[in-house]
C-alpha atoms as a PDB file:
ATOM      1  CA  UNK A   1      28.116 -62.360 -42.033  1.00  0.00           C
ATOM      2  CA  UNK A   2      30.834 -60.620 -44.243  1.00  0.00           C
ATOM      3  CA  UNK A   3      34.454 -61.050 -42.619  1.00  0.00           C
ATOM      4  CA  UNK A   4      36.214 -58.004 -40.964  1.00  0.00           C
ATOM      5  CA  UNK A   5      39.694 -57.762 -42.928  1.00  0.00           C
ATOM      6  CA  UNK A   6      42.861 -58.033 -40.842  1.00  0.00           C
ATOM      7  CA  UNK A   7      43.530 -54.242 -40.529  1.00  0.00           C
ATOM      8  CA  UNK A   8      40.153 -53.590 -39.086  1.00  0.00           C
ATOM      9  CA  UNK A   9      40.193 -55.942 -36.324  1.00  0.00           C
ATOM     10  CA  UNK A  10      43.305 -54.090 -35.525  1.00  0.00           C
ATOM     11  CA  UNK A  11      41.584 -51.158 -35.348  1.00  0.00           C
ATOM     12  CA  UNK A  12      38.473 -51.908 -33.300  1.00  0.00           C
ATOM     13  CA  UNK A  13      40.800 -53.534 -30.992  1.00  0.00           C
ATOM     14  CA  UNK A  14      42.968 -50.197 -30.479  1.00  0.00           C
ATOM     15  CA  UNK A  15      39.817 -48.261 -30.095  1.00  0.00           C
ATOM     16  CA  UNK A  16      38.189 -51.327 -27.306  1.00  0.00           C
ATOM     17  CA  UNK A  17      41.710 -50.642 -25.499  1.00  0.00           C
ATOM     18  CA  UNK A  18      41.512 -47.099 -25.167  1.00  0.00           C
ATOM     19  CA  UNK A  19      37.831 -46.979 -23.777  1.00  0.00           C
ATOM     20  CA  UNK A  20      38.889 -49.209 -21.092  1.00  0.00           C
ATOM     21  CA  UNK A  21      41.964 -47.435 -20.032  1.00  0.00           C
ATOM     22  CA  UNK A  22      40.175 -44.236 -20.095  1.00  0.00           C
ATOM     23  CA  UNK A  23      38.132 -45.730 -17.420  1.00  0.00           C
ATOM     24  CA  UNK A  24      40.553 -46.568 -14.921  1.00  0.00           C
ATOM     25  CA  UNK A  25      43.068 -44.004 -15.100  1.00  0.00           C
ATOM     26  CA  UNK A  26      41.216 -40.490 -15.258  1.00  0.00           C
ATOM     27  CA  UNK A  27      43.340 -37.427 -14.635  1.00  0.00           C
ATOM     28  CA  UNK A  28      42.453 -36.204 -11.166  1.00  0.00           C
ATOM     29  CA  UNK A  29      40.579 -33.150 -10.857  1.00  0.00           C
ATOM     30  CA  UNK A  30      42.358 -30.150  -9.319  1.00  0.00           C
ATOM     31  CA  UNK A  31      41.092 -28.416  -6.781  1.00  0.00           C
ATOM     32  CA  UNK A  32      38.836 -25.336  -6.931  1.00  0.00           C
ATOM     33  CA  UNK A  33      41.241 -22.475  -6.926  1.00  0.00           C
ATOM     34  CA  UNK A  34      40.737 -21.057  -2.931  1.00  0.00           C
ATOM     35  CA  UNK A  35      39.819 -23.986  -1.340  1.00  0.00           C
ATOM     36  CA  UNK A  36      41.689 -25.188   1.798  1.00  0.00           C
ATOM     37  CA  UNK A  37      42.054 -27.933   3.395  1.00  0.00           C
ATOM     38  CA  UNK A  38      40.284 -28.457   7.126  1.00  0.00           C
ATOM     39  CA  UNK A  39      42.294 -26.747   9.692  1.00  0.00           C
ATOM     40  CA  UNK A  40      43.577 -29.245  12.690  1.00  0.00           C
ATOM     41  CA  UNK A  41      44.369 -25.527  14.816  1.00  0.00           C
ATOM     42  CA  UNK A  42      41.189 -25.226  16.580  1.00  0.00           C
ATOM     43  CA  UNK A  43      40.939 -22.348  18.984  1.00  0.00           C
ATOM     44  CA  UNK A  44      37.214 -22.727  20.296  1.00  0.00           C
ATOM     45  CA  UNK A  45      35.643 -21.943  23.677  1.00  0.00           C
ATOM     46  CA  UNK A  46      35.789 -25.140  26.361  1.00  0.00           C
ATOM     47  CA  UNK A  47      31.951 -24.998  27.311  1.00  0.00           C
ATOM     48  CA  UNK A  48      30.803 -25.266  23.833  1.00  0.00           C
ATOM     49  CA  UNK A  49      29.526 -28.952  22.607  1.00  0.00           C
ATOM     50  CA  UNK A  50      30.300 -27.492  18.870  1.00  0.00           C
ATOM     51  CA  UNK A  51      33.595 -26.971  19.661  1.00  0.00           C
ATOM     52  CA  UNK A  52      34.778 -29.569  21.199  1.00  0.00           C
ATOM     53  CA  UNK A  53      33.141 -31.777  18.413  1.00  0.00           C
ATOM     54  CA  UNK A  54      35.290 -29.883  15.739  1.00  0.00           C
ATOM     55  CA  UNK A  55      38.423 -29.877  17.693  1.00  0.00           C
ATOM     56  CA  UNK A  56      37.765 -33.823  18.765  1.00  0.00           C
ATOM     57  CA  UNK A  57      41.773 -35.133  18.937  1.00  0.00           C
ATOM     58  CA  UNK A  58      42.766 -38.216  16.867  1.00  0.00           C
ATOM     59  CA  UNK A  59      42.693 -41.643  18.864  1.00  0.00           C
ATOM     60  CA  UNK A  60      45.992 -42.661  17.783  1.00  0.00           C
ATOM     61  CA  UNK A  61      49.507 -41.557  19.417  1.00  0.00           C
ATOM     62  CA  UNK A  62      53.152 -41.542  18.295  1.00  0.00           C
ATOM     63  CA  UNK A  63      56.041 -43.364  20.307  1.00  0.00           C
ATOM     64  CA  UNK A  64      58.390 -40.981  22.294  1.00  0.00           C
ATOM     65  CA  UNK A  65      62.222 -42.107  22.819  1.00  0.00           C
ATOM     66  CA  UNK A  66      61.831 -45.062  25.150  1.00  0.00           C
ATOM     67  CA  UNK A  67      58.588 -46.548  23.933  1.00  0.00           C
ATOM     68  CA  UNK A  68      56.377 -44.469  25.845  1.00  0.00           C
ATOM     69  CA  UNK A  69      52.932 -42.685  23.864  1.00  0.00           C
ATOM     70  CA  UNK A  70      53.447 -39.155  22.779  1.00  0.00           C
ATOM     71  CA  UNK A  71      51.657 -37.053  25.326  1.00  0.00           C
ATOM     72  CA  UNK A  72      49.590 -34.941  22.814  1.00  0.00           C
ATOM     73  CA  UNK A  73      49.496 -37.320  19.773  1.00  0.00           C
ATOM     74  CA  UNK A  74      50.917 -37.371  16.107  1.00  0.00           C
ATOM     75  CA  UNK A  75      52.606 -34.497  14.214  1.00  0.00           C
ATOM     76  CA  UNK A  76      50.467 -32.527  12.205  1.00  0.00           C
ATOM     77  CA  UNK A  77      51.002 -31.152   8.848  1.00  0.00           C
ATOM     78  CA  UNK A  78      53.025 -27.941   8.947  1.00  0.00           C
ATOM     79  CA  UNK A  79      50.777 -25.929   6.249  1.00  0.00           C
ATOM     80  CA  UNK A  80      47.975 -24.779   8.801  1.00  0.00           C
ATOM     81  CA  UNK A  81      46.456 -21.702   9.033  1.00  0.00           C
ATOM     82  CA  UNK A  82      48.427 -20.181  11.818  1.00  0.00           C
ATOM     83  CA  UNK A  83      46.551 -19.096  15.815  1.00  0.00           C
ATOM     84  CA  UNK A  84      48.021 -17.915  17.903  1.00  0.00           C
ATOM     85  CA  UNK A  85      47.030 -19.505  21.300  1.00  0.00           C
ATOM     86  CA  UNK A  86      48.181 -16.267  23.652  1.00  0.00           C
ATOM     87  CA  UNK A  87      44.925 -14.078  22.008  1.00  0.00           C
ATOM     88  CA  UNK A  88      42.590 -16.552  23.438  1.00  0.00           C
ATOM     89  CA  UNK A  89      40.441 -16.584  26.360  1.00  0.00           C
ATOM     90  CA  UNK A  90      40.992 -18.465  29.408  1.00  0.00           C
ATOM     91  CA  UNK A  91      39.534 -22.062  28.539  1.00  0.00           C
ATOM     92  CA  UNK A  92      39.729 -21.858  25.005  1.00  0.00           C
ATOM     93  CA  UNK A  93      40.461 -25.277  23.221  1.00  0.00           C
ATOM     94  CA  UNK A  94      43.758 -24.662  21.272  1.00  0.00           C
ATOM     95  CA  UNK A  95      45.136 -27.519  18.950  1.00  0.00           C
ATOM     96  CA  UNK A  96      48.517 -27.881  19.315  1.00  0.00           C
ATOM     97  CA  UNK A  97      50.170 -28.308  15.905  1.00  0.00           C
ATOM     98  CA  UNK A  98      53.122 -29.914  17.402  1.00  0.00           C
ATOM     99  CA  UNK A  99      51.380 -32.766  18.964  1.00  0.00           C
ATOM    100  CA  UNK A 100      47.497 -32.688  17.151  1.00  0.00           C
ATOM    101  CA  UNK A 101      45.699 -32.475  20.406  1.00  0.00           C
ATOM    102  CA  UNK A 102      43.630 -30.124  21.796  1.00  0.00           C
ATOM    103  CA  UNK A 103      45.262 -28.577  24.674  1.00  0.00           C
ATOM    104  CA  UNK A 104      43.230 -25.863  26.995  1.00  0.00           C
ATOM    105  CA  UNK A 105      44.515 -22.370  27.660  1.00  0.00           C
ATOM    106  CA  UNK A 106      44.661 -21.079  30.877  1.00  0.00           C
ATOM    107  CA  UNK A 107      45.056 -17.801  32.079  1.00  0.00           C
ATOM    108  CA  UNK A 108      48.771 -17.895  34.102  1.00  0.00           C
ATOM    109  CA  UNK A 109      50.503 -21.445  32.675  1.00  0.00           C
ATOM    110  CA  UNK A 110      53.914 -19.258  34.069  1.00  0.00           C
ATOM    111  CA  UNK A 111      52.189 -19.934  37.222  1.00  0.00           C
ATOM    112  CA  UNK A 112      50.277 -22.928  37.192  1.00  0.00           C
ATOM    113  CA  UNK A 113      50.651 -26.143  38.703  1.00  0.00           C
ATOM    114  CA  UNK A 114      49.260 -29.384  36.641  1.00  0.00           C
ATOM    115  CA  UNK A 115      48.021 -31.936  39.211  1.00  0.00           C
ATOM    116  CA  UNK A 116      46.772 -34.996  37.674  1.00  0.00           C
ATOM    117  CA  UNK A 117      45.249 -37.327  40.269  1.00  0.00           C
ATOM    118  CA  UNK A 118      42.151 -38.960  41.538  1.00  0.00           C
ATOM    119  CA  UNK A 119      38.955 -38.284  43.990  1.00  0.00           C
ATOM    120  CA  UNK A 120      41.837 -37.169  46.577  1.00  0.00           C
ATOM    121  CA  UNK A 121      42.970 -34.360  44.539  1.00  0.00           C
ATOM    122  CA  UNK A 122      40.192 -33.774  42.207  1.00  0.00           C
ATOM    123  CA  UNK A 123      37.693 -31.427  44.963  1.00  0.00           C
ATOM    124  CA  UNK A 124      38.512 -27.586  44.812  1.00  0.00           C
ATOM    125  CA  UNK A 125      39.232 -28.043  48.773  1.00  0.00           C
ATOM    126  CA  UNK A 126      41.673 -31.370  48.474  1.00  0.00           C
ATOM    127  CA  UNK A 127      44.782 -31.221  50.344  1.00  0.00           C
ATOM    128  CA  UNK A 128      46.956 -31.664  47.407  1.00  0.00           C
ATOM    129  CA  UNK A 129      45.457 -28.600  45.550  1.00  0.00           C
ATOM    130  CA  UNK A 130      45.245 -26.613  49.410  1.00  0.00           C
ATOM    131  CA  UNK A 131      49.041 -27.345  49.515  1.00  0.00           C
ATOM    132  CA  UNK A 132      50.101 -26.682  45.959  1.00  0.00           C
ATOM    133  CA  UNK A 133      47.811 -23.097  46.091  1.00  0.00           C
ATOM    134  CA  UNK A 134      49.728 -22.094  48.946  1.00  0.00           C
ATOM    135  CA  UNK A 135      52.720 -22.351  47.738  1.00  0.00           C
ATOM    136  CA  UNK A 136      51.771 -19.843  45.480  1.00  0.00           C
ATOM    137  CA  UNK A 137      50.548 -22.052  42.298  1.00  0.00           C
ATOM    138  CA  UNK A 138      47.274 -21.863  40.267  1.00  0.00           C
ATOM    139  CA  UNK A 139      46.119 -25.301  39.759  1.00  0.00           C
ATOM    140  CA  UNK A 140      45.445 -26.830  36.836  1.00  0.00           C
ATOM    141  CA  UNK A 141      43.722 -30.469  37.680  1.00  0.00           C
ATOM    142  CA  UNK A 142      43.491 -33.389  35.128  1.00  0.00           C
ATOM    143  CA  UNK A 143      42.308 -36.870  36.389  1.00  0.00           C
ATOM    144  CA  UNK A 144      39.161 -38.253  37.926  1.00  0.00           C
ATOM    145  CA  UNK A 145      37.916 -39.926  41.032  1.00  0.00           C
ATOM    146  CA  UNK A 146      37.802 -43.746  40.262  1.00  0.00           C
ATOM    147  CA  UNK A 147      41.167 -43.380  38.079  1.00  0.00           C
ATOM    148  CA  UNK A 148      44.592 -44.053  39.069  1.00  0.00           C
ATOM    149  CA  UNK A 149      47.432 -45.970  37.009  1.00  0.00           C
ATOM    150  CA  UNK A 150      45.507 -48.617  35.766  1.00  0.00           C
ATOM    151  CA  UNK A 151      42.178 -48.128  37.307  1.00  0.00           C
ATOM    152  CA  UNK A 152      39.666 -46.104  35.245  1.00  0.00           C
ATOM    153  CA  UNK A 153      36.182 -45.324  36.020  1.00  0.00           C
ATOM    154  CA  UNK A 154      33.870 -46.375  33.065  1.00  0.00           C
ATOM    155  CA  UNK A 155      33.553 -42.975  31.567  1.00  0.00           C
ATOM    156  CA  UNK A 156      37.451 -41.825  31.881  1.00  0.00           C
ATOM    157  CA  UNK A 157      40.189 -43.662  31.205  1.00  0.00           C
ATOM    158  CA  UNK A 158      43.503 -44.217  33.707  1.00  0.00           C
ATOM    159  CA  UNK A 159      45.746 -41.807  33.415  1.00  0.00           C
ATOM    160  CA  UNK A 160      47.751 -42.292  30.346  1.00  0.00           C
ATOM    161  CA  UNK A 161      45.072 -43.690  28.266  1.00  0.00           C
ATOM    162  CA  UNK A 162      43.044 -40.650  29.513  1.00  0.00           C
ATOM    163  CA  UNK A 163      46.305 -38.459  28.169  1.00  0.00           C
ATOM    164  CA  UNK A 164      46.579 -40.235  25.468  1.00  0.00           C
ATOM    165  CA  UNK A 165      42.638 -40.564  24.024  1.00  0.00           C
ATOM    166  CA  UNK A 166      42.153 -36.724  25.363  1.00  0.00           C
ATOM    167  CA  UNK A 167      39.910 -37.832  27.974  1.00  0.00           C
ATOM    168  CA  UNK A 168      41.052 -34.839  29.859  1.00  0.00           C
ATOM    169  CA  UNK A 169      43.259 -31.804  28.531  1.00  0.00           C
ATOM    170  CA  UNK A 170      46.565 -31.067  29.289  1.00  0.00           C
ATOM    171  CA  UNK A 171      47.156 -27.223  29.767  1.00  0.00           C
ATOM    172  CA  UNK A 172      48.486 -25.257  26.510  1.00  0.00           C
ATOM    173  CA  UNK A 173      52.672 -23.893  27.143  1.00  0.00           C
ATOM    174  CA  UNK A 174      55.162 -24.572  29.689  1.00  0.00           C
ATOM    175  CA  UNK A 175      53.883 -24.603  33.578  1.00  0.00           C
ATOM    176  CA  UNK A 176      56.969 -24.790  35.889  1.00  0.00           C
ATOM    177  CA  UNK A 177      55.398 -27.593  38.121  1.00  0.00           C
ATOM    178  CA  UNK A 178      53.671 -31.153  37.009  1.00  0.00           C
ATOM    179  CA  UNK A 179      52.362 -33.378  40.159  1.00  0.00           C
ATOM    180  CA  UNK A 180      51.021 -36.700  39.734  1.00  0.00           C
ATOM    181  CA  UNK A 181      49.209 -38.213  43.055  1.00  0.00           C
ATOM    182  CA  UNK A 182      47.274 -41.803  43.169  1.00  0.00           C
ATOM    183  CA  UNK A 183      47.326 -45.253  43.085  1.00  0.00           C
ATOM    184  CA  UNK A 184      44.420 -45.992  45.421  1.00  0.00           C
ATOM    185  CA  UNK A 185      42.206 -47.157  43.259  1.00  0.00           C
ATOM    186  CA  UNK A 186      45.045 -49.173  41.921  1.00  0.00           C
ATOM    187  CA  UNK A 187      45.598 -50.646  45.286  1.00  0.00           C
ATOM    188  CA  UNK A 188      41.198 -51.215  45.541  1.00  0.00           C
ATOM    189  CA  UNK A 189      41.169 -52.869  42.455  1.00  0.00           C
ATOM    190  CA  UNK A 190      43.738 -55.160  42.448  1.00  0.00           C
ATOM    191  CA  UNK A 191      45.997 -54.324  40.136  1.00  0.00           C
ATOM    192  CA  UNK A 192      49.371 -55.454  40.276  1.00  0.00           C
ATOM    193  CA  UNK A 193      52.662 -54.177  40.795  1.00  0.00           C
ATOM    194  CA  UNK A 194      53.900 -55.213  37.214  1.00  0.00           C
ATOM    195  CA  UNK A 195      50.717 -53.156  35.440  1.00  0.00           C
ATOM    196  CA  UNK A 196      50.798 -50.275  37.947  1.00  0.00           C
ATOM    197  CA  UNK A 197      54.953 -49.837  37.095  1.00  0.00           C
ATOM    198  CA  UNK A 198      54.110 -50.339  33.384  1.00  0.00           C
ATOM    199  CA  UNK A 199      51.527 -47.433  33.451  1.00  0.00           C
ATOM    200  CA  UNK A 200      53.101 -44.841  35.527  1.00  0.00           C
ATOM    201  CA  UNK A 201      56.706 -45.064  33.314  1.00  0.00           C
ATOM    202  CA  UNK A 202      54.049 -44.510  30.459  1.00  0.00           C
ATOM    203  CA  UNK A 203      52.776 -41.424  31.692  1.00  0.00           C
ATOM    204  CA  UNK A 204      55.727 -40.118  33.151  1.00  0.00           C
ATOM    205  CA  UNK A 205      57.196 -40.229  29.390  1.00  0.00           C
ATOM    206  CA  UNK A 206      54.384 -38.810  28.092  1.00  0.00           C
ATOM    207  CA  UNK A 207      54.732 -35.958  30.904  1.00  0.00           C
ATOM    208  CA  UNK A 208      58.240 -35.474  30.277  1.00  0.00           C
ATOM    209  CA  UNK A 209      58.332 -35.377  26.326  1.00  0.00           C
ATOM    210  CA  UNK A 210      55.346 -32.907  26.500  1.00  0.00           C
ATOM    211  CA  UNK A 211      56.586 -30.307  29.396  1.00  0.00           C
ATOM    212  CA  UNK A 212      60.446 -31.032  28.947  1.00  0.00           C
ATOM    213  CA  UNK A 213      61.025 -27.865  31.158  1.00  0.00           C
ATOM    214  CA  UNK A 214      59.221 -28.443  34.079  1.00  0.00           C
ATOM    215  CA  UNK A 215      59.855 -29.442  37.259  1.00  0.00           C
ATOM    216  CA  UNK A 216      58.204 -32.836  38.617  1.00  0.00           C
ATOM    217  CA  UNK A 217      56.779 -34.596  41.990  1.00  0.00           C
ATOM    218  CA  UNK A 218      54.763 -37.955  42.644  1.00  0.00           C
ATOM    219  CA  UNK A 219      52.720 -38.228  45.531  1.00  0.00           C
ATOM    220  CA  UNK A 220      51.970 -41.801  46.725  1.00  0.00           C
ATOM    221  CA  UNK A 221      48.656 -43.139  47.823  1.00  0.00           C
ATOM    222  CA  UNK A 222      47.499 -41.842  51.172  1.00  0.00           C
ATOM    223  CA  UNK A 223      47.168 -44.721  54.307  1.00  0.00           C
ATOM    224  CA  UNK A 224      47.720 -45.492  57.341  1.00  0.00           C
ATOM    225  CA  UNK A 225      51.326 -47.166  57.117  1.00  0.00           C
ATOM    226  CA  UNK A 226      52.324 -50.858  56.457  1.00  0.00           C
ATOM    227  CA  UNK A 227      52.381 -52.066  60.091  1.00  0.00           C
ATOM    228  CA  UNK A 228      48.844 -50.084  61.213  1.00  0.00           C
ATOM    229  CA  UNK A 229      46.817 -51.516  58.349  1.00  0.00           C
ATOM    230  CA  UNK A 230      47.912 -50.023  55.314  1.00  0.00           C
ATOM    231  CA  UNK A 231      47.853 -52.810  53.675  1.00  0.00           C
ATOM    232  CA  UNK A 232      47.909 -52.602  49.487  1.00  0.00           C
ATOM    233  CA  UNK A 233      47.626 -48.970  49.672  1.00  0.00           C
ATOM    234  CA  UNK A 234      50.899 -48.330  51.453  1.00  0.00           C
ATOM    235  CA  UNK A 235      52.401 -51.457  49.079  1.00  0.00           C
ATOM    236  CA  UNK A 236      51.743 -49.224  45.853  1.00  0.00           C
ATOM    237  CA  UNK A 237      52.983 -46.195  47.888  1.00  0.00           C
ATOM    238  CA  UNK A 238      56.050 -48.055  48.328  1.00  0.00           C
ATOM    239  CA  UNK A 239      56.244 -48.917  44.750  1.00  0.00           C
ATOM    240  CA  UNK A 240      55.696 -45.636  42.805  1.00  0.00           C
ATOM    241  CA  UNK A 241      58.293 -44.444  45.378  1.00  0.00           C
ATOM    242  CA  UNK A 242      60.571 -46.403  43.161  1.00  0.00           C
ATOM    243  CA  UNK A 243      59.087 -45.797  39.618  1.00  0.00           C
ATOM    244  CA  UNK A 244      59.936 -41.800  40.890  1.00  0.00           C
ATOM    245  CA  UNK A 245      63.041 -43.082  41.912  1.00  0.00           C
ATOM    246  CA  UNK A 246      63.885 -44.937  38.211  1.00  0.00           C
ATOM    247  CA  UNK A 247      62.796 -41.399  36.416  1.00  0.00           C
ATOM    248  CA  UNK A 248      65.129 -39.436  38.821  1.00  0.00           C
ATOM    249  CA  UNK A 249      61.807 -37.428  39.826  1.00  0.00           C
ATOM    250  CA  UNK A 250      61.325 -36.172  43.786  1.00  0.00           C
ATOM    251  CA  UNK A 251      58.686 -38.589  45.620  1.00  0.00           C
ATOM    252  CA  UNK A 252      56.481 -37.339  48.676  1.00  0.00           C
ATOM    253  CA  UNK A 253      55.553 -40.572  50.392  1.00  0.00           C
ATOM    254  CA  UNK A 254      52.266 -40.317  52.135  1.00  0.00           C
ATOM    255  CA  UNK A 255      51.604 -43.832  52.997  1.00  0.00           C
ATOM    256  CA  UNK A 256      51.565 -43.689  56.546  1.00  0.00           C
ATOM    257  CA  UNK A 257      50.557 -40.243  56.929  1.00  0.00           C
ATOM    258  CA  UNK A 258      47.138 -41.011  58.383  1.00  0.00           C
ATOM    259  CA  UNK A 259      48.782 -42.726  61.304  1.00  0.00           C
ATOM    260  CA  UNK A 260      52.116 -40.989  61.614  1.00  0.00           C
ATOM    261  CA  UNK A 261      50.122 -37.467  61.860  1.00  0.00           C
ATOM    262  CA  UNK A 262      47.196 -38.791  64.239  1.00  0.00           C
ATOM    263  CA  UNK A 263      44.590 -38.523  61.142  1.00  0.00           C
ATOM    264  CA  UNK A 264      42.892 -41.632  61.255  1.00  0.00           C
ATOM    265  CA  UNK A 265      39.743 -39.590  63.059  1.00  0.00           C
ATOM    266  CA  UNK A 266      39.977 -37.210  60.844  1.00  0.00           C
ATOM    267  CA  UNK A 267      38.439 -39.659  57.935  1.00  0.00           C
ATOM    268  CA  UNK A 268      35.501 -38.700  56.499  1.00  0.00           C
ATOM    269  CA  UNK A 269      35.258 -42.435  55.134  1.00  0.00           C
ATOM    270  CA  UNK A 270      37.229 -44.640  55.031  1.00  0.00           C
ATOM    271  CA  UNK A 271      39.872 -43.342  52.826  1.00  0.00           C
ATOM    272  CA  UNK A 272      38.826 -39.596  52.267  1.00  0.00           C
ATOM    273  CA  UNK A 273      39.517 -36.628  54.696  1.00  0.00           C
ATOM    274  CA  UNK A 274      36.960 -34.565  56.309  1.00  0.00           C
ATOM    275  CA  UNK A 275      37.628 -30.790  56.145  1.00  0.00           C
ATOM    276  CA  UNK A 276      39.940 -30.497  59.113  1.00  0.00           C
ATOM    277  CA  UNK A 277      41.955 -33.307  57.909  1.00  0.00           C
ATOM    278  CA  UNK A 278      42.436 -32.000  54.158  1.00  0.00           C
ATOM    279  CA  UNK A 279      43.301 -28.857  55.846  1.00  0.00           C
ATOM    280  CA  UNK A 280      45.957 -30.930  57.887  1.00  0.00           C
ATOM    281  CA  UNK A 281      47.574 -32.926  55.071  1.00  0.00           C
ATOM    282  CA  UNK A 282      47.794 -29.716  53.097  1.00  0.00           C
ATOM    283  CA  UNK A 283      50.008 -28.266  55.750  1.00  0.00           C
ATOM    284  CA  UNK A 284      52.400 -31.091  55.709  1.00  0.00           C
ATOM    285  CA  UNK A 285      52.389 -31.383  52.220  1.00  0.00           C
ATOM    286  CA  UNK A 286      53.197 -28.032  51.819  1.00  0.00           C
ATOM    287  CA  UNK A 287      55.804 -28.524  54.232  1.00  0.00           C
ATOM    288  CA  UNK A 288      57.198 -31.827  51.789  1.00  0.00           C
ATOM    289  CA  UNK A 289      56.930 -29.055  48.332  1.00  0.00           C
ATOM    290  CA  UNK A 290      59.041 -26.408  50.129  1.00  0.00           C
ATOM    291  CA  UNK A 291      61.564 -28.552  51.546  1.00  0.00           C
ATOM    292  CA  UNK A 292      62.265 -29.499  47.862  1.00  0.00           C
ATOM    293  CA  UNK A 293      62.336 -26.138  46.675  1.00  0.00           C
ATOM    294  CA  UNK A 294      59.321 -26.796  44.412  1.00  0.00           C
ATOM    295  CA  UNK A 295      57.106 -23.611  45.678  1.00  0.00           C
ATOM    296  CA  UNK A 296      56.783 -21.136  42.799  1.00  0.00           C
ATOM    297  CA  UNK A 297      59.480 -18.921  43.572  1.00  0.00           C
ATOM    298  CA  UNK A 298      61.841 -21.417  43.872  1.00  0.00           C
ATOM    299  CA  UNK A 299      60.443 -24.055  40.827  1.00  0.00           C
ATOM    300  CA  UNK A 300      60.659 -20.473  38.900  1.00  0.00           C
ATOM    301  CA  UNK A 301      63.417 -18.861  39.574  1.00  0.00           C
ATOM    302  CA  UNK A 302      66.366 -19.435  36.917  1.00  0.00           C
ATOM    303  CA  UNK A 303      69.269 -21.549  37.525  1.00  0.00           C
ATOM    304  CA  UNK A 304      72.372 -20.725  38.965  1.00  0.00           C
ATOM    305  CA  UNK A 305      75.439 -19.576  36.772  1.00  0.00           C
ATOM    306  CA  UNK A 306      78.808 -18.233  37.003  1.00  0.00           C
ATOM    307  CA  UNK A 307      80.597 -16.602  34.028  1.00  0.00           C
ATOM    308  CA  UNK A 308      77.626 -17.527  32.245  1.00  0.00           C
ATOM    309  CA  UNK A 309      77.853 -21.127  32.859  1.00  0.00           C
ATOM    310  CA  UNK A 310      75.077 -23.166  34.219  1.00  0.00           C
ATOM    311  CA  UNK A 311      76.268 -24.103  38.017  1.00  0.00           C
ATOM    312  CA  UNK A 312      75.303 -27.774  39.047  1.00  0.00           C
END
């Protein structure tokens, strides 16, 4: 075999090196002129499956000041094609660039109550939602019976890992009311005081870094009162009471309200109300919301000033 000279093994080695470089560093492609990327601002009716597949909300959420999630998860990238949420039907699924969840529009938020809660709010005829409607809110429900703080129900999450994961949907803009009821499935299943505490300053973050505006109420978990058999339940009613109490946030205490307002035959199991007693509890509870001047003229009406200045 005849020997290469030393000039051409030079060569054939410059030419070897180039090949293989080639091969790992291409020039990316650009992209077709007019393309554009996917669109995270999905406006979309509620009802359809479609939909809600395309406007399906990342898993992951951002911290808020404090540690707590971000109500409506990460920030989104600012270059979006722009929608404008207030054209859109009543239950259209709007994603909210600010927060990259989907978020539901409804048809009054200037008047609408969000009540997240659990089977004692969740039927159009609970007392919470009786009381909150007539006080002159719509109501906007999120929750689930079987949730609470910690407890969830197999299918839904508790309530801020349901926030968080989009389990349910948080109303699109700025209602003037948020109420958060529960805690009796917390009490059922045994969860403690240190997870229950945890949970609820976790949602109440979330709440508060999402609707920064609004006004705010916890309602404890309904029972008969710790010295007529309340037992756990009125023990968690005594503890979000001071959870409301560390966030600065009213608290309507309902823990003996079963025997304090003669309702225990009024049960239409053993910790649900029959019609005439949801009617009942509504009335006192709508007593409770008025006497905190949370009713809708009141929780909407603007603050106080004097020579311009905000009045305390």
């Amino acid at each position: 075999m005849r020997k290469l000279s030393p000039l051409t093994c030079v060569v054939a080695l410059g030419v070897a090196s180039g090949v293989f470089l080639g091969g790992c560093g291409q020039p990316s492609v650009p992209p077709v002129a007019g393309a554009s990327a996917p669109s995270t601002i999905v406006p979309s009716p509620a009802s359809s499956p479609a939909a809600s597949t395309a406007a399906k909300a990342p898993a992951a959420a951002g911290p808020v000041a404090g540690g707590g999630p971000v109500a409506a998860g990460k920030p989104v990238s600012k270059n979006l094609a722009p929608v404008d949420p207030r054209k859109l039907t009543a239950g259209s699924i709007y994603r909210n660039p600010l927060y990259g969840r989907d978020e539901v529009v409804v048809p009054d938020i200037a008047s609408t109550a969000v009540l997240i809660g659990d089977s004692q709010s969740e039927p159009k005829d609970s007392w919470p939602r009786q009381a909150l409607e007539a006080v002159g809110y719509h109501v906007q429900f999120c929750g689930l019976g079987g949730t609470g703080f910690v407890a969830a129900n197999g299918t839904t999450g508790n309530y801020p890992d349901a926030l968080q994961r989009g389990d349910w949907k948080l109303p699109y803009g700025a209602p003037p009311l948020v109420v958060v009821e529960g805690g009796g499935n917390d009490a059922a299943r045994g969860a403690t005081d240190t997870q229950i505490t945890a949970n609820a300053q976790r949602l109440l973050a979330s709440l508060k870094q999402r609707y920064p505006d609004a006004k705010m109420v916890m309602i404890g978990t309904l029972a008969r009162g710790a010295a007529h058999g309340g037992g756990r339940r009125s023990e968690v009613d005594a503890l979000l009471s001071t959870v409301a109490e560390k966030n600065a946030i009213p608290f309507i205490s309902v823990g003996d309200w079963l025997v304090r307002y003669n309702l225990t035959g009024q049960l239409a199991d053993t910790v649900h109300m029959n019609a005439t007693g949801k009617k009942a509890l509504a009335g006192v509870l709508e007593t409770r919301i008025r006497d905190l001047e949370l009713d809708i003229t009141s929780a909407t009406s603007p603050a106080p000033r004097l020579n311009g200045q905000l009045l305390p």
